[in-house]
N, C-alpha and C. Protein backbone atom coordinates (compact mmCIF):
# COMPACT_ATOMS: atom_id res chain seq x y z
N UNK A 1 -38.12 -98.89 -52.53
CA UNK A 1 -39.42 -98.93 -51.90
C UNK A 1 -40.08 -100.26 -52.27
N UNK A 2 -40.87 -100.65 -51.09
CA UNK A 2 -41.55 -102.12 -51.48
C UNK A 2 -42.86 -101.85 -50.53
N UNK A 3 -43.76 -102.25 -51.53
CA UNK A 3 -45.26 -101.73 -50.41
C UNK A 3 -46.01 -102.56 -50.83
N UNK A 4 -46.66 -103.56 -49.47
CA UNK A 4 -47.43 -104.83 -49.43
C UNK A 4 -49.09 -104.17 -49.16
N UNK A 5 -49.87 -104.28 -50.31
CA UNK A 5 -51.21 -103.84 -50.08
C UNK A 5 -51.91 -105.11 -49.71
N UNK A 6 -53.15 -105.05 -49.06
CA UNK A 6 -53.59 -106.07 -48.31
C UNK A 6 -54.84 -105.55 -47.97
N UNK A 7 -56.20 -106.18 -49.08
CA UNK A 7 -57.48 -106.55 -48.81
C UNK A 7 -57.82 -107.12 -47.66
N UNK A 8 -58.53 -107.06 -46.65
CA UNK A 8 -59.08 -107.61 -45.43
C UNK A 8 -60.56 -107.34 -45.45
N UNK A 9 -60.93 -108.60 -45.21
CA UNK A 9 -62.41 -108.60 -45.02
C UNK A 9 -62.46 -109.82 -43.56
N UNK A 10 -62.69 -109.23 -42.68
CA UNK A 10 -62.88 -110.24 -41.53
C UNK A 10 -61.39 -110.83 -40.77
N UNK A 11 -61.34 -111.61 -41.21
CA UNK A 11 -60.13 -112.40 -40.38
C UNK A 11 -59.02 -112.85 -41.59
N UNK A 12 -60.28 -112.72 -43.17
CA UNK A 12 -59.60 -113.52 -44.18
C UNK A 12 -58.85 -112.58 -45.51
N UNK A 13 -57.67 -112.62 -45.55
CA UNK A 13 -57.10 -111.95 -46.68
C UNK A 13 -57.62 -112.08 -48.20
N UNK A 14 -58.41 -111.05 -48.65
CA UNK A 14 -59.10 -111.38 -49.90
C UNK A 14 -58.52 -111.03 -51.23
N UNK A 15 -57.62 -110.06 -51.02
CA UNK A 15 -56.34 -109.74 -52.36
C UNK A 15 -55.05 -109.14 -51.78
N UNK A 16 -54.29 -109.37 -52.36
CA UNK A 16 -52.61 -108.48 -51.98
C UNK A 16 -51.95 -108.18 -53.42
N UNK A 17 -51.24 -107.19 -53.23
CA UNK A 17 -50.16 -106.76 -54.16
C UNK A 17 -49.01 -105.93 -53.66
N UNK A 18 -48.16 -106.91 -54.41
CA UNK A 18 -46.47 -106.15 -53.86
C UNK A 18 -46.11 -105.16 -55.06
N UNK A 19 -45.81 -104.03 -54.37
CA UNK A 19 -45.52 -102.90 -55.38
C UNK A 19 -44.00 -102.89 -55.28
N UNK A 20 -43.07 -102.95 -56.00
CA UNK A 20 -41.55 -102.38 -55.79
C UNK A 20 -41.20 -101.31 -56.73
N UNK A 21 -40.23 -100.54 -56.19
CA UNK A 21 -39.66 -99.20 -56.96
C UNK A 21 -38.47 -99.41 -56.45
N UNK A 22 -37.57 -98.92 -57.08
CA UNK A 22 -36.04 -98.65 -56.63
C UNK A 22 -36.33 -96.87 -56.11
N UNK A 23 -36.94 -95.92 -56.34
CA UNK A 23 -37.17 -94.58 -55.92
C UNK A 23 -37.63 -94.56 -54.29
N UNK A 24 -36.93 -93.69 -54.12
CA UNK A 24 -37.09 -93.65 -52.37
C UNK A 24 -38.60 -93.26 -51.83
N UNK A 25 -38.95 -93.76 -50.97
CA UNK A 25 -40.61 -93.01 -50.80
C UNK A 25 -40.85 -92.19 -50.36
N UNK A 26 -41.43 -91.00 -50.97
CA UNK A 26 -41.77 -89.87 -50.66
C UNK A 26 -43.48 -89.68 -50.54
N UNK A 27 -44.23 -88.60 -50.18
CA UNK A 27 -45.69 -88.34 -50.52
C UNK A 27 -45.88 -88.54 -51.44
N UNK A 28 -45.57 -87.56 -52.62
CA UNK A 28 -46.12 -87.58 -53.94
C UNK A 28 -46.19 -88.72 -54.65
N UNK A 29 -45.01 -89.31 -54.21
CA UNK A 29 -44.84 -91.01 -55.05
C UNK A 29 -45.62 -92.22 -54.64
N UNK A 30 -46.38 -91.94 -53.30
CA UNK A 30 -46.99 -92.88 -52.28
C UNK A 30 -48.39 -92.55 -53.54
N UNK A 31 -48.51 -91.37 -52.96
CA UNK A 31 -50.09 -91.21 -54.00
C UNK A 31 -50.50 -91.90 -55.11
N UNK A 32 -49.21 -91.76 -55.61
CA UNK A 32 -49.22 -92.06 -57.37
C UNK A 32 -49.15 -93.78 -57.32
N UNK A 33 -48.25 -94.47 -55.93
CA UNK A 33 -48.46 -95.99 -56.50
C UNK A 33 -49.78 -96.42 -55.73
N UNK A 34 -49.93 -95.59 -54.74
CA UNK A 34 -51.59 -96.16 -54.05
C UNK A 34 -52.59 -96.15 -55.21
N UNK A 35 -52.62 -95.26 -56.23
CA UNK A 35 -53.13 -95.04 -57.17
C UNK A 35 -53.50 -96.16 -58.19
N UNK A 36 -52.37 -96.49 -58.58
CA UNK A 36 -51.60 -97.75 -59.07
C UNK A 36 -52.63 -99.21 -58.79
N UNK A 37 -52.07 -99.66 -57.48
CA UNK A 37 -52.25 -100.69 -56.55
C UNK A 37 -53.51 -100.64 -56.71
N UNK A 38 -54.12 -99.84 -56.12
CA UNK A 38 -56.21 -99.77 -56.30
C UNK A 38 -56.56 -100.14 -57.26
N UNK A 39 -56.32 -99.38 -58.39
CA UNK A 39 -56.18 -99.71 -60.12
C UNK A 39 -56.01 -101.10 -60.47
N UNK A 40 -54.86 -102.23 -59.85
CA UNK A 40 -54.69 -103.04 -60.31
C UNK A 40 -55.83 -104.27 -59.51
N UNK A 41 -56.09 -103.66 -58.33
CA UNK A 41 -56.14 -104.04 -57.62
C UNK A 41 -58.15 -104.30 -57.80
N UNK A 42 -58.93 -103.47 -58.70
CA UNK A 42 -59.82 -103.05 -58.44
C UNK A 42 -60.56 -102.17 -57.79
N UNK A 43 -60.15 -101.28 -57.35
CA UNK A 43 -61.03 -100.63 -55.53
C UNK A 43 -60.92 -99.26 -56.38
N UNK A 44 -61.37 -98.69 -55.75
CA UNK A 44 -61.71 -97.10 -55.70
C UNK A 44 -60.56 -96.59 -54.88
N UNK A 45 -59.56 -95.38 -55.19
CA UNK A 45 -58.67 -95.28 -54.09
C UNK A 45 -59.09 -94.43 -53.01
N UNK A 46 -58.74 -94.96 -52.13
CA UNK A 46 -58.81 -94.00 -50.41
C UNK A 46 -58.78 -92.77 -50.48
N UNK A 47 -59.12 -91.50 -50.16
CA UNK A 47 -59.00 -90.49 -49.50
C UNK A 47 -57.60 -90.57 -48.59
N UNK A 48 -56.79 -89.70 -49.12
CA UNK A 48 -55.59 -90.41 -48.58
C UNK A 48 -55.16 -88.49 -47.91
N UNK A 49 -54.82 -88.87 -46.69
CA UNK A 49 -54.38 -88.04 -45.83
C UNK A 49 -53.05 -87.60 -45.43
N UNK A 50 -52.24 -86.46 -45.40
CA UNK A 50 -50.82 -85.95 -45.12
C UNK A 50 -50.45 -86.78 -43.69
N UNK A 51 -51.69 -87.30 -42.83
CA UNK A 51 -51.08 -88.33 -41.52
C UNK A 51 -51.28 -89.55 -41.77
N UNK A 52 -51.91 -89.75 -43.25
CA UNK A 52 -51.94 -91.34 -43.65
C UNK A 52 -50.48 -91.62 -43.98
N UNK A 53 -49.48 -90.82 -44.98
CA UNK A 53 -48.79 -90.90 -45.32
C UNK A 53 -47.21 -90.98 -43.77
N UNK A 54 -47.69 -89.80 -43.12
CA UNK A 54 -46.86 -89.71 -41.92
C UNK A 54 -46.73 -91.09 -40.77
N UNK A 55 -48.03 -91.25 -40.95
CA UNK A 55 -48.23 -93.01 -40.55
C UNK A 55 -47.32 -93.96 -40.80
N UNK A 56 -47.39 -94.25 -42.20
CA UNK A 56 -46.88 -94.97 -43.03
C UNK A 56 -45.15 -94.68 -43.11
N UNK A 57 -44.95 -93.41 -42.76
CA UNK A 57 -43.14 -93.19 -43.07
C UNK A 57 -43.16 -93.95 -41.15
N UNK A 58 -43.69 -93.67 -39.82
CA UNK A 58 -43.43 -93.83 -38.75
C UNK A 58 -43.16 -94.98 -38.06
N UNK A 59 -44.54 -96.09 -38.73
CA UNK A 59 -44.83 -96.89 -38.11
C UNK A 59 -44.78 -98.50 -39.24
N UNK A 60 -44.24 -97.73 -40.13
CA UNK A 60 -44.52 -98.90 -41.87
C UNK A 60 -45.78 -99.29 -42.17
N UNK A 61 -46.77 -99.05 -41.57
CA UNK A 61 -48.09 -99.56 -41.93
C UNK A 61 -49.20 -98.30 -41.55
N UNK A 62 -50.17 -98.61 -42.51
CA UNK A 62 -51.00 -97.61 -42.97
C UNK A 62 -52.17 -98.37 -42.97
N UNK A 63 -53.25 -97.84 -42.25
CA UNK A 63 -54.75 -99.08 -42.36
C UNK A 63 -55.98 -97.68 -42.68
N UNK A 64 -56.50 -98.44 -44.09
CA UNK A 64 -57.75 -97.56 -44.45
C UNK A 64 -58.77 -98.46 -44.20
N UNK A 65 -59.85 -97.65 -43.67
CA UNK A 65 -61.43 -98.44 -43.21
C UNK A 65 -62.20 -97.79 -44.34
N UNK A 66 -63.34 -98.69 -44.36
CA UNK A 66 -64.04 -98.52 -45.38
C UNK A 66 -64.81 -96.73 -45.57
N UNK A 67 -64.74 -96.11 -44.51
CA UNK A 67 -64.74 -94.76 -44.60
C UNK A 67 -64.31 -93.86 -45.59
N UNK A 68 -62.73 -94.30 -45.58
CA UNK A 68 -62.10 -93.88 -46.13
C UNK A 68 -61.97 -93.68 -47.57
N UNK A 69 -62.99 -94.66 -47.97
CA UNK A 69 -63.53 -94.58 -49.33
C UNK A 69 -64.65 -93.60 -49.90
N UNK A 70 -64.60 -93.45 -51.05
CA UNK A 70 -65.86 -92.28 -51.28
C UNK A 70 -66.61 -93.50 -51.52
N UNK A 71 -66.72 -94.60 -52.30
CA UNK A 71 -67.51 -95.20 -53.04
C UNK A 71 -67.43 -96.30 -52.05
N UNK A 72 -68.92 -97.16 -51.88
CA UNK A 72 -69.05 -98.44 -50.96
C UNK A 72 -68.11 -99.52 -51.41
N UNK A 73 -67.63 -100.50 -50.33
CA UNK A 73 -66.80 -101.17 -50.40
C UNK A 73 -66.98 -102.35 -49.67
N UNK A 74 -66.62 -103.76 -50.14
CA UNK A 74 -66.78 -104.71 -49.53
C UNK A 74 -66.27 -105.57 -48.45
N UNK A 75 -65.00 -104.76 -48.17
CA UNK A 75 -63.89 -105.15 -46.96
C UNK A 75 -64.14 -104.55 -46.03
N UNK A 76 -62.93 -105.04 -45.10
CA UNK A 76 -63.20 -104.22 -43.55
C UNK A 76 -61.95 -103.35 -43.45
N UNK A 77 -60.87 -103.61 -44.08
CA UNK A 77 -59.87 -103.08 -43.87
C UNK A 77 -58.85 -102.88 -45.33
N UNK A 78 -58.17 -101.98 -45.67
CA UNK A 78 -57.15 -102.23 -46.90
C UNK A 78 -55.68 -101.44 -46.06
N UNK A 79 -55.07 -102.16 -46.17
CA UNK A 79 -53.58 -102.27 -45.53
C UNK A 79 -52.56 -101.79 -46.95
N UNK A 80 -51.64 -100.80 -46.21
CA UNK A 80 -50.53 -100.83 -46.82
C UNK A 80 -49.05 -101.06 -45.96
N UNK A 81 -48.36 -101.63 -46.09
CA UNK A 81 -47.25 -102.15 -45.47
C UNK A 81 -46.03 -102.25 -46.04
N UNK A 82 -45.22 -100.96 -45.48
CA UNK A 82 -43.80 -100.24 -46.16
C UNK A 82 -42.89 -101.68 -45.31
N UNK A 83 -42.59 -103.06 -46.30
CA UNK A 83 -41.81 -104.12 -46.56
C UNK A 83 -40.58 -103.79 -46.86
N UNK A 84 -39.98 -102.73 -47.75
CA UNK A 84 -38.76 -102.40 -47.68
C UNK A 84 -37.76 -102.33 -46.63
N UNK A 85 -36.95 -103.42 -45.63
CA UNK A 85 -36.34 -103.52 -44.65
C UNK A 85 -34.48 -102.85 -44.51
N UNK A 86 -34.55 -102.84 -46.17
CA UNK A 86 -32.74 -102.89 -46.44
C UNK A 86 -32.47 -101.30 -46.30
């Protein structure tokens, strides 16, 4: 597993982090590195949904709006992007 998180505010990329695991991606494990990533990342984590995740296995990318947060936030968008191609 390789998952490209991606701060967006406007047009301009304001933080990223590449997460890698050799463990295959599942829900439970998505939770736990979104968890992670926010953490390292600063942010409050998302409200994260069983079709956020279904998203993310379908389409490789996953987009949270600032909604999606309990706590206010300064971006427009936080991206996750399943990079693992092999």
């Amino acid at each position: 597993m390789k998952l490209w998180a991606k701060v967006i505010d406007g047009e301009y990329l304001r933080a990223n982090k590449v997460f890698r695991n050799s463990l295959p991606l599942t829900q439970d494990l998505y939770e736990e590195v979104l968890r992670e990533i926010c953490h390292e990342l600063d942010l409050s984590t998302p409200v994260t949904l069983a079709s956020h995740y279904r998203h993310l296995e379908r389409f490789n990318i996953v987009e949270y709006k600032p909604r999606d947060f309990i706590e206010p936030v300064e971006f427009t968008k936080f991206v996750i992007e399943n990079v693992d191609y092999d």
